[in-house]
Protein backbone atom coordinates (compact mmCIF):
# COMPACT_ATOMS: atom_id res chain seq x y z
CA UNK A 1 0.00 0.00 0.00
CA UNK A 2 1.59 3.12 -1.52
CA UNK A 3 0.76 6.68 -1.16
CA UNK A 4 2.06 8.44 -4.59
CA UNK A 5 0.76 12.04 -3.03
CA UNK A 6 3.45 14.56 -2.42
CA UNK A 7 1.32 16.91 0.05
CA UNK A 8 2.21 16.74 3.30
CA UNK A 9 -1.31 16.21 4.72
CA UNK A 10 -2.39 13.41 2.68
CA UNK A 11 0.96 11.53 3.97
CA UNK A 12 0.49 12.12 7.22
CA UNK A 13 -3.32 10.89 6.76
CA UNK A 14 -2.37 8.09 4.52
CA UNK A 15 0.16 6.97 7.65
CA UNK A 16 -2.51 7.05 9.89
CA UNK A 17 -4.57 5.10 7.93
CA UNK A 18 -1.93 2.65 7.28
CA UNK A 19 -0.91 2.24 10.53
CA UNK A 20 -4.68 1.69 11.57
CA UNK A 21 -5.03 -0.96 9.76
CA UNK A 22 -2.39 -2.80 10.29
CA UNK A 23 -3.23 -2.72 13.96
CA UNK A 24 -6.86 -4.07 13.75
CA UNK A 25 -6.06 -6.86 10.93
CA UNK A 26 -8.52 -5.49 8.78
CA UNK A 27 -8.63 -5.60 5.09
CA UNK A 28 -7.98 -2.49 2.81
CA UNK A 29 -10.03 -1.35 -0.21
CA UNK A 30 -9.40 1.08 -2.29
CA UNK A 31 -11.83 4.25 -2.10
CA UNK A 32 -12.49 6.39 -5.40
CA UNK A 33 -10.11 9.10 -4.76
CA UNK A 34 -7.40 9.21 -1.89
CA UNK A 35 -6.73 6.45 0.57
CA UNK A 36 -8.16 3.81 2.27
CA UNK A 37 -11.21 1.99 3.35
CA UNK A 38 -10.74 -0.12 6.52
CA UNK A 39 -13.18 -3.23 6.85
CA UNK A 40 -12.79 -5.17 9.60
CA UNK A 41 -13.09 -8.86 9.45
CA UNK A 42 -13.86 -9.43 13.01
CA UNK A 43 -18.20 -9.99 14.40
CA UNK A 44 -19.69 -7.03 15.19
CA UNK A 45 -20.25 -5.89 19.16
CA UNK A 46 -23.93 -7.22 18.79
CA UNK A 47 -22.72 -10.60 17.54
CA UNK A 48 -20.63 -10.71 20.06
CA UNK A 49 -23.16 -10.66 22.94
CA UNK A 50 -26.10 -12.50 21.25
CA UNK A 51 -25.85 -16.41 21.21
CA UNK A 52 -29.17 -18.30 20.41
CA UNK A 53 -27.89 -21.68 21.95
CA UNK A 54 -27.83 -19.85 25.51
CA UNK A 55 -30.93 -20.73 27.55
CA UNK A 56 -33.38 -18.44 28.86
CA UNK A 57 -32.55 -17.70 32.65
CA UNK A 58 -34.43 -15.21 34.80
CA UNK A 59 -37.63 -13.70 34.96
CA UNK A 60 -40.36 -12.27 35.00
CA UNK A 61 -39.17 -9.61 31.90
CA UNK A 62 -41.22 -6.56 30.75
CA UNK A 63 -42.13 -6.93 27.30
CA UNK A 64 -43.63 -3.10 27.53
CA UNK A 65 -45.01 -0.67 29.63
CA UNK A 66 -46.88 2.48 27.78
CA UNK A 67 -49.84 4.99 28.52
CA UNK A 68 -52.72 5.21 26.10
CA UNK A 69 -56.29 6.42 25.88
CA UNK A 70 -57.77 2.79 25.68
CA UNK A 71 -56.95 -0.77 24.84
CA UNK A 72 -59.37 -2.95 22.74
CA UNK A 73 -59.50 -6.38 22.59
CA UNK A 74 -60.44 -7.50 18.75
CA UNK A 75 -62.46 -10.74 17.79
CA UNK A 76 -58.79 -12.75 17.26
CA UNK A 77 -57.87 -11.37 20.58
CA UNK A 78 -54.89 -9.20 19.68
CA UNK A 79 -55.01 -5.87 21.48
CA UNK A 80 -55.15 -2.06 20.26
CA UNK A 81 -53.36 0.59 22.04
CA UNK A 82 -55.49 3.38 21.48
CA UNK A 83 -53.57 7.04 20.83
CA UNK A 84 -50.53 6.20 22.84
CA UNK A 85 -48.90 8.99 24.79
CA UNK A 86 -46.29 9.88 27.17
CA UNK A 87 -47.57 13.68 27.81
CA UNK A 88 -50.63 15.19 28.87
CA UNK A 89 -51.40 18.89 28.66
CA UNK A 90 -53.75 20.60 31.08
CA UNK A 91 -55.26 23.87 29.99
CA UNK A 92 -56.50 26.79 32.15
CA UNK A 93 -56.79 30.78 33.07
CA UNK A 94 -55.20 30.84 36.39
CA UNK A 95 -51.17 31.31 37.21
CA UNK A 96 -51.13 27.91 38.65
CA UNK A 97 -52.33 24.48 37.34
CA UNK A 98 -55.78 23.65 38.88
CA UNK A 99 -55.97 19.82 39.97
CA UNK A 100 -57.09 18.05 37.41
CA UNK A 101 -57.57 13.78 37.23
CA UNK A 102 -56.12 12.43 34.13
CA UNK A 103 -58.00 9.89 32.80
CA UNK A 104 -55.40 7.56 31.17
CA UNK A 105 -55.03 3.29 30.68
CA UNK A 106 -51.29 1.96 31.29
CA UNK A 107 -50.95 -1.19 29.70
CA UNK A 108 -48.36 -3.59 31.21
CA UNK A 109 -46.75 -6.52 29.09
CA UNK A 110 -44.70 -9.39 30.96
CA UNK A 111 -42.83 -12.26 29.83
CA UNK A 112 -42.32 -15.16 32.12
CA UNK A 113 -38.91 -16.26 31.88
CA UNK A 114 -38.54 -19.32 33.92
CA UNK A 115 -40.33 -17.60 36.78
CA UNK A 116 -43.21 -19.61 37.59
CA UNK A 117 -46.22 -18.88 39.98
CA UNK A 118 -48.43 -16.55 41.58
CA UNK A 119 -46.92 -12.76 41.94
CA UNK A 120 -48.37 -9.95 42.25
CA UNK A 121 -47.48 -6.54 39.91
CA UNK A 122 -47.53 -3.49 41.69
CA UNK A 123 -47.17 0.33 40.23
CA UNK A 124 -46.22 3.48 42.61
CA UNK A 125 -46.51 6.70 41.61
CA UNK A 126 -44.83 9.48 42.20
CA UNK A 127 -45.56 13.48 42.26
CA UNK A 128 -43.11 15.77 40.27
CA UNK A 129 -42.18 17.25 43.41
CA UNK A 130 -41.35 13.37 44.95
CA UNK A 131 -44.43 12.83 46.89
CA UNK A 132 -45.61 9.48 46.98
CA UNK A 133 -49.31 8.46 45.71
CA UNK A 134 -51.46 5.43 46.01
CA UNK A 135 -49.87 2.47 44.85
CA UNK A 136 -51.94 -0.22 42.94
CA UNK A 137 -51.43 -3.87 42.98
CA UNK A 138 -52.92 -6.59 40.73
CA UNK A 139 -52.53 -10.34 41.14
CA UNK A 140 -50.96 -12.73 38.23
CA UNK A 141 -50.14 -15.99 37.13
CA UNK A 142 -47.06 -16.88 35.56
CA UNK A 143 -47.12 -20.11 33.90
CA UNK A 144 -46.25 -21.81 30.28
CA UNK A 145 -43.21 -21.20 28.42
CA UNK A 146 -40.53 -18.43 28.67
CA UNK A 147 -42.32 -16.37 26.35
CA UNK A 148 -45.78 -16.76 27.66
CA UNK A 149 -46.18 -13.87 30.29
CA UNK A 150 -49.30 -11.54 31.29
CA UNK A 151 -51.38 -8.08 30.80
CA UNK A 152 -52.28 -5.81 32.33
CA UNK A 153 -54.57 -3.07 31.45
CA UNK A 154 -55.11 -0.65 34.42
CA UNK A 155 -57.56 2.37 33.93
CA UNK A 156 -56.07 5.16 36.11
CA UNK A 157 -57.69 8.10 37.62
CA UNK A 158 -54.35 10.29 38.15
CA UNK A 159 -55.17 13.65 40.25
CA UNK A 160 -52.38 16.01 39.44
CA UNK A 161 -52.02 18.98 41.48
CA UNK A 162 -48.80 20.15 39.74
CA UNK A 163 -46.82 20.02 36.33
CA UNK A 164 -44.39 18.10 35.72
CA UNK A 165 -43.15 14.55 35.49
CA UNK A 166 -45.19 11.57 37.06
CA UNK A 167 -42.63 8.72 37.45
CA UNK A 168 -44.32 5.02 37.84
CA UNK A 169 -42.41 2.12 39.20
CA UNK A 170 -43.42 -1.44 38.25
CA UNK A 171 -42.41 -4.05 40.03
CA UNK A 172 -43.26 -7.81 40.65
CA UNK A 173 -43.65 -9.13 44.07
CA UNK A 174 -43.61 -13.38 44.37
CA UNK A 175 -46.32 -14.32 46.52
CA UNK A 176 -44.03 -17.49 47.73
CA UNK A 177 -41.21 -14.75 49.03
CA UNK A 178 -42.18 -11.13 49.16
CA UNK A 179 -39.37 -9.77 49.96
CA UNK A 180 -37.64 -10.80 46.38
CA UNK A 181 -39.46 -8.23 44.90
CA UNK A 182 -38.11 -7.36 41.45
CA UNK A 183 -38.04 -3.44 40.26
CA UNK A 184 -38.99 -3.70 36.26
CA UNK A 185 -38.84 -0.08 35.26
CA UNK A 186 -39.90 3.09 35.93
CA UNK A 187 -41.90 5.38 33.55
CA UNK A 188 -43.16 8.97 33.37
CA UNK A 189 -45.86 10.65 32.45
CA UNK A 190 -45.30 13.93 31.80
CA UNK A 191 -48.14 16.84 32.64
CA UNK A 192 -48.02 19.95 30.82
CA UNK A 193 -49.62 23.33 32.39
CA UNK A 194 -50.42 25.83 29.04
CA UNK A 195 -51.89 28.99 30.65
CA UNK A 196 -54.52 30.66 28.17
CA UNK A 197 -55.13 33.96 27.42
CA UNK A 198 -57.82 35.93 28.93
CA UNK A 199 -60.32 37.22 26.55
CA UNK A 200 -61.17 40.80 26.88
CA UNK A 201 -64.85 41.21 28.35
CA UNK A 202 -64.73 37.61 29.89
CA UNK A 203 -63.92 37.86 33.67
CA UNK A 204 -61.56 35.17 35.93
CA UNK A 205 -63.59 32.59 37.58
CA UNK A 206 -61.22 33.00 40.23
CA UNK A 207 -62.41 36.60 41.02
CA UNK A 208 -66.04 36.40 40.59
């Protein structure tokens, strides 16, 4: 590999590359105009860390945790996430955000690894500000295969007295040892105060 270039630059580039590639073992091609193209011959990072022959170990797994309007169930029994959403905007007159209750479904997916047995799924909120809220807790089955698992479909009646983000931790809690409990994830939902303008002629509620 020969640079016939007589600026400075491209030598001290085509070194670089040379040297590069003589360090990683790769193979050189050619490019259109001036030096090299490395491509390594060596698996990719991914390749590296996937092997199908490993066994399944572990459990339960979330398959997917996401806020949405509704869920329907259709005739073949697939479900529809209706108008999913990870913000909510509340809309008002006054300097601060009034409470409002959010009307919102979170839909839980699980995957049972090779957990098997009773558990129970469990989902505390948590106020922008920290405060803790009413947890909720609903009991499932794991059974089947590894990839057989649960849902969940919660309809939630979230009072929000304050913008900001609403962080919910899922976790699963074994009902033969409780205190294994598992933390899944944690997701937000975040609320969105948009003040409106006042309308000339149209007094504030607030001073009525």
């Amino acid at each position: 590999m020969q640079c016939r270039s007589t600026n400075p630059a491209r030598l001290q580039r085509f070194n670089r590359l040379r040297n590069r590639v003589r360090s990683n073992g790769a193979h050189c091609l050619r490019s259109p105009g001036f030096g090299v193209k490395p491509q390594a011959n060596t698996p990719s990072r991914s390749a590296k860390w996937y092997d199908p022959k490993v066994p399944v170990t572990g459990g339960p797994y979330l398959n997917s945790a996401l806020f949405c309007e509704k869920v329907l169930r259709e005739m073949d029994s697939v479900l529809t996430l209706v108008r999913v959403f990870d913000k909510w905007t509340v809309q008002g007159s006054s300097p601060t955000m009034p409470l409002t209750v959010i009307a919102a479904t979170l839909h839980i997916s699980l995957r049972s690894g090779t957990f098997r047995g009773g558990a129970s799924v469990t989902v505390k909120p948590s106020t922008p500000s920290g405060q803790p809220m009413p947890q909720i807790s609903f009991p499932v089955q794991f059974e089947g295969d590894e990839d057989r698992g649960v849902g969940i479909i919660a309809v939630l009646q979230l009072p929000a007295a304050e913008a900001g983000a609403y962080w919910f931790e899922i976790s699963v809690v074994p009902d033969s040892d409780p205190s294994a409990a598992q933390i899944l994830t944690q997701t937000p939902l975040r609320v969105v105060y948009q003040r409106m303008p006042q309308m000339p002629g149209h007094p504030n509620p607030e001073h009525q």
